[in-house]
Protein backbone atom coordinates (compact mmCIF):
# COMPACT_ATOMS: atom_id res chain seq x y z
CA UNK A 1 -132.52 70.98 -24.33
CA UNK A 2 -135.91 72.04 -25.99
CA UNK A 3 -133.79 73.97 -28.49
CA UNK A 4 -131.90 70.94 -29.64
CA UNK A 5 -135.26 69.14 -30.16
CA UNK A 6 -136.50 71.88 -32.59
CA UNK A 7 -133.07 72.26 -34.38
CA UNK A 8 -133.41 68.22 -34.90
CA UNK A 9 -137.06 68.92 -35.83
CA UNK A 10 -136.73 71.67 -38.35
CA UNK A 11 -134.52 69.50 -40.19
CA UNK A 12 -136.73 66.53 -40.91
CA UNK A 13 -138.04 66.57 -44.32
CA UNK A 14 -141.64 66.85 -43.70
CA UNK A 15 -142.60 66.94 -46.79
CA UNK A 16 -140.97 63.53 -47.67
CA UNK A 17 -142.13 61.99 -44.30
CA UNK A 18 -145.59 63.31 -45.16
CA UNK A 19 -145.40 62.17 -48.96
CA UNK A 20 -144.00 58.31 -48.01
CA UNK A 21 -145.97 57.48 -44.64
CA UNK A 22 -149.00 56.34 -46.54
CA UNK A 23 -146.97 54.17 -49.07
CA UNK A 24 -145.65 52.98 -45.75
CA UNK A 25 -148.65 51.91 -44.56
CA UNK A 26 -149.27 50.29 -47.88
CA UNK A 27 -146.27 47.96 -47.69
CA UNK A 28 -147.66 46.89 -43.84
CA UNK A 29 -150.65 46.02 -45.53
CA UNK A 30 -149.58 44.22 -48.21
CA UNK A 31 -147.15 42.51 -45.55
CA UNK A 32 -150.00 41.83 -43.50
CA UNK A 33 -152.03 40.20 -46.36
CA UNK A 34 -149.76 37.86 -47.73
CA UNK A 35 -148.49 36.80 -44.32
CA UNK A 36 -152.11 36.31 -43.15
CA UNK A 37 -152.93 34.05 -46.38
CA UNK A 38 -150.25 31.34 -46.04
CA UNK A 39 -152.51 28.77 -43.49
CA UNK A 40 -150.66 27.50 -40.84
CA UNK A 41 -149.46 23.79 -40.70
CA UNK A 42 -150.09 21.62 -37.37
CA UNK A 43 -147.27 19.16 -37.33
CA UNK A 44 -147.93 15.96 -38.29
CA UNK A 45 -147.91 13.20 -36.09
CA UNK A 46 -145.42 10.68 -36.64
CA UNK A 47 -146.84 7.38 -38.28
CA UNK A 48 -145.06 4.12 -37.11
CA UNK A 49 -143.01 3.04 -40.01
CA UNK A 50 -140.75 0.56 -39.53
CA UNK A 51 -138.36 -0.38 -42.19
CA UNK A 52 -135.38 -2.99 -42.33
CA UNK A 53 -133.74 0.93 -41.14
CA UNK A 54 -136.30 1.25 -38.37
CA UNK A 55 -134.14 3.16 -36.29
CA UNK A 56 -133.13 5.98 -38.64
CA UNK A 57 -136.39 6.02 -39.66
CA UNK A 58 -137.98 7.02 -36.70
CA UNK A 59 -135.57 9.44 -36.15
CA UNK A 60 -135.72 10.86 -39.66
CA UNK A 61 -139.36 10.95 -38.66
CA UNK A 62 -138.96 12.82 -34.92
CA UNK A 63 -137.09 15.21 -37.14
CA UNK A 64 -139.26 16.27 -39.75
CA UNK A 65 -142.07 16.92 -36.96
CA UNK A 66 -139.98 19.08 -35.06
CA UNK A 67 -139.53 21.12 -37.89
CA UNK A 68 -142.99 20.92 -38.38
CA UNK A 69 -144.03 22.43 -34.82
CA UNK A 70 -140.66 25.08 -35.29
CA UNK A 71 -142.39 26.25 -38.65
CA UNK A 72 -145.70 26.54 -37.17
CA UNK A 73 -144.46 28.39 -34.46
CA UNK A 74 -142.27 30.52 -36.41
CA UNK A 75 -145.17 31.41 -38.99
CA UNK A 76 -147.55 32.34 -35.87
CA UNK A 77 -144.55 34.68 -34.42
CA UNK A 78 -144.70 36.32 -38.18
CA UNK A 79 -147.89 36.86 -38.25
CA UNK A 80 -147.29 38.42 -34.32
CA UNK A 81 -144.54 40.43 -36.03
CA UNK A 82 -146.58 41.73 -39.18
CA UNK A 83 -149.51 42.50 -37.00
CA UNK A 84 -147.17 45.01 -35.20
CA UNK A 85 -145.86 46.64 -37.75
CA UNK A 86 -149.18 47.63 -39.65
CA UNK A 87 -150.27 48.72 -36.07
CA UNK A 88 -147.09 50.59 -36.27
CA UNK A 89 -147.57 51.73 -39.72
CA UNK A 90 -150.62 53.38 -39.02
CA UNK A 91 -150.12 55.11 -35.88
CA UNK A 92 -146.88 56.33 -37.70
CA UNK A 93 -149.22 57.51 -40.55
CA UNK A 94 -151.47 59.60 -37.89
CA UNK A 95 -148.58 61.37 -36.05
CA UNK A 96 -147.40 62.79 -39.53
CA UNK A 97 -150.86 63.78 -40.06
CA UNK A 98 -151.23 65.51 -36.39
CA UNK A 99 -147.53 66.79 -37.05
CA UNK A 100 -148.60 68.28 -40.32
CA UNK A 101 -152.02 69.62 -38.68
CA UNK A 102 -150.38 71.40 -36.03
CA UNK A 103 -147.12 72.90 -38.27
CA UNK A 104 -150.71 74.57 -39.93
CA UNK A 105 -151.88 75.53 -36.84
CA UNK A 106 -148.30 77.06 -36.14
CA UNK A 107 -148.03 79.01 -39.18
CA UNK A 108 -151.57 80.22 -39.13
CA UNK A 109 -150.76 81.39 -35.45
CA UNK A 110 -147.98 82.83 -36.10
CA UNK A 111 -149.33 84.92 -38.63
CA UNK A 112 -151.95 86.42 -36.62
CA UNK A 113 -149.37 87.32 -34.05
CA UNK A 114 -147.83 89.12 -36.87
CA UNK A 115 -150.53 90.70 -38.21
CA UNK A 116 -151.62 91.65 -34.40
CA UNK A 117 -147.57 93.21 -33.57
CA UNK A 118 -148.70 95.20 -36.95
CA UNK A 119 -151.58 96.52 -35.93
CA UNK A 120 -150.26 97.33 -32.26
CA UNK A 121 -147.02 98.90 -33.56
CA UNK A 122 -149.22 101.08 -35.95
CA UNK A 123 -151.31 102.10 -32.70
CA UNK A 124 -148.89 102.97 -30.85
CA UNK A 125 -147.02 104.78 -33.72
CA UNK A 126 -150.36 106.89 -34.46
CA UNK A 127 -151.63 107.13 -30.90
CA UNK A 128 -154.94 106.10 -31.86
């Protein structure tokens, strides 16, 4: 099982994944501040108008504040929604940075093991 994992991982594009996560990030931001700008709109409550249509009026009326409160409520679930994904965005953007940290890390270790297999397989070659 842990051998499919590292197949899957060794063909990710790190390089890409490293190169895009901050423009990534970026875009959440920007999402984030132009989502955060728009103010929100309270409904408005309905005056009493009554018209020789008095009737449709009101109901015309009802209406247009229910949209009201469904807009509001539908902006405040954006904002919810943006929120998340910068929080998203940026915990994405430090995982590629620990990921890239720790491939490092990998090849620097696995160079001294190299280097240390030389110099053992040279000792025991010479006897020293």
């Amino acid at each position: 099982m842990a051998l499919g994992w590292f197949s899957l991982l060794k063909t990710v594009p790190w390089a890409e994944v490293i190169a895009t996560a901050p423009v990534v990030a970026d875009g959440a931001k920007k999402l984030w501040k132009t989502v955060s700008k728009k103010p929100v709109t309270a409904p408005a409550p309905a005056s009493v108008v009554l018209a020789t249509e008095g009737d449709i009026l009101s109901q015309l009326q009802a209406r247009i504040a229910t949209l009201e409160a469904t807009t509001a409520e539908l902006h405040a679930q954006m904002q919810d929604s943006t929120e998340l994904i910068q929080a998203l965005a940026t915990q994405n953007t430090e995982l590629v940075q620990r990921a890239e940290a720790n491939r490092v890390r990998l090849r620097w270790v696995s160079l001294g093991l190299v280097l240390l297999a030389l110099v053992l397989a040279y000792t025991l070659k010479t006897g020293v």
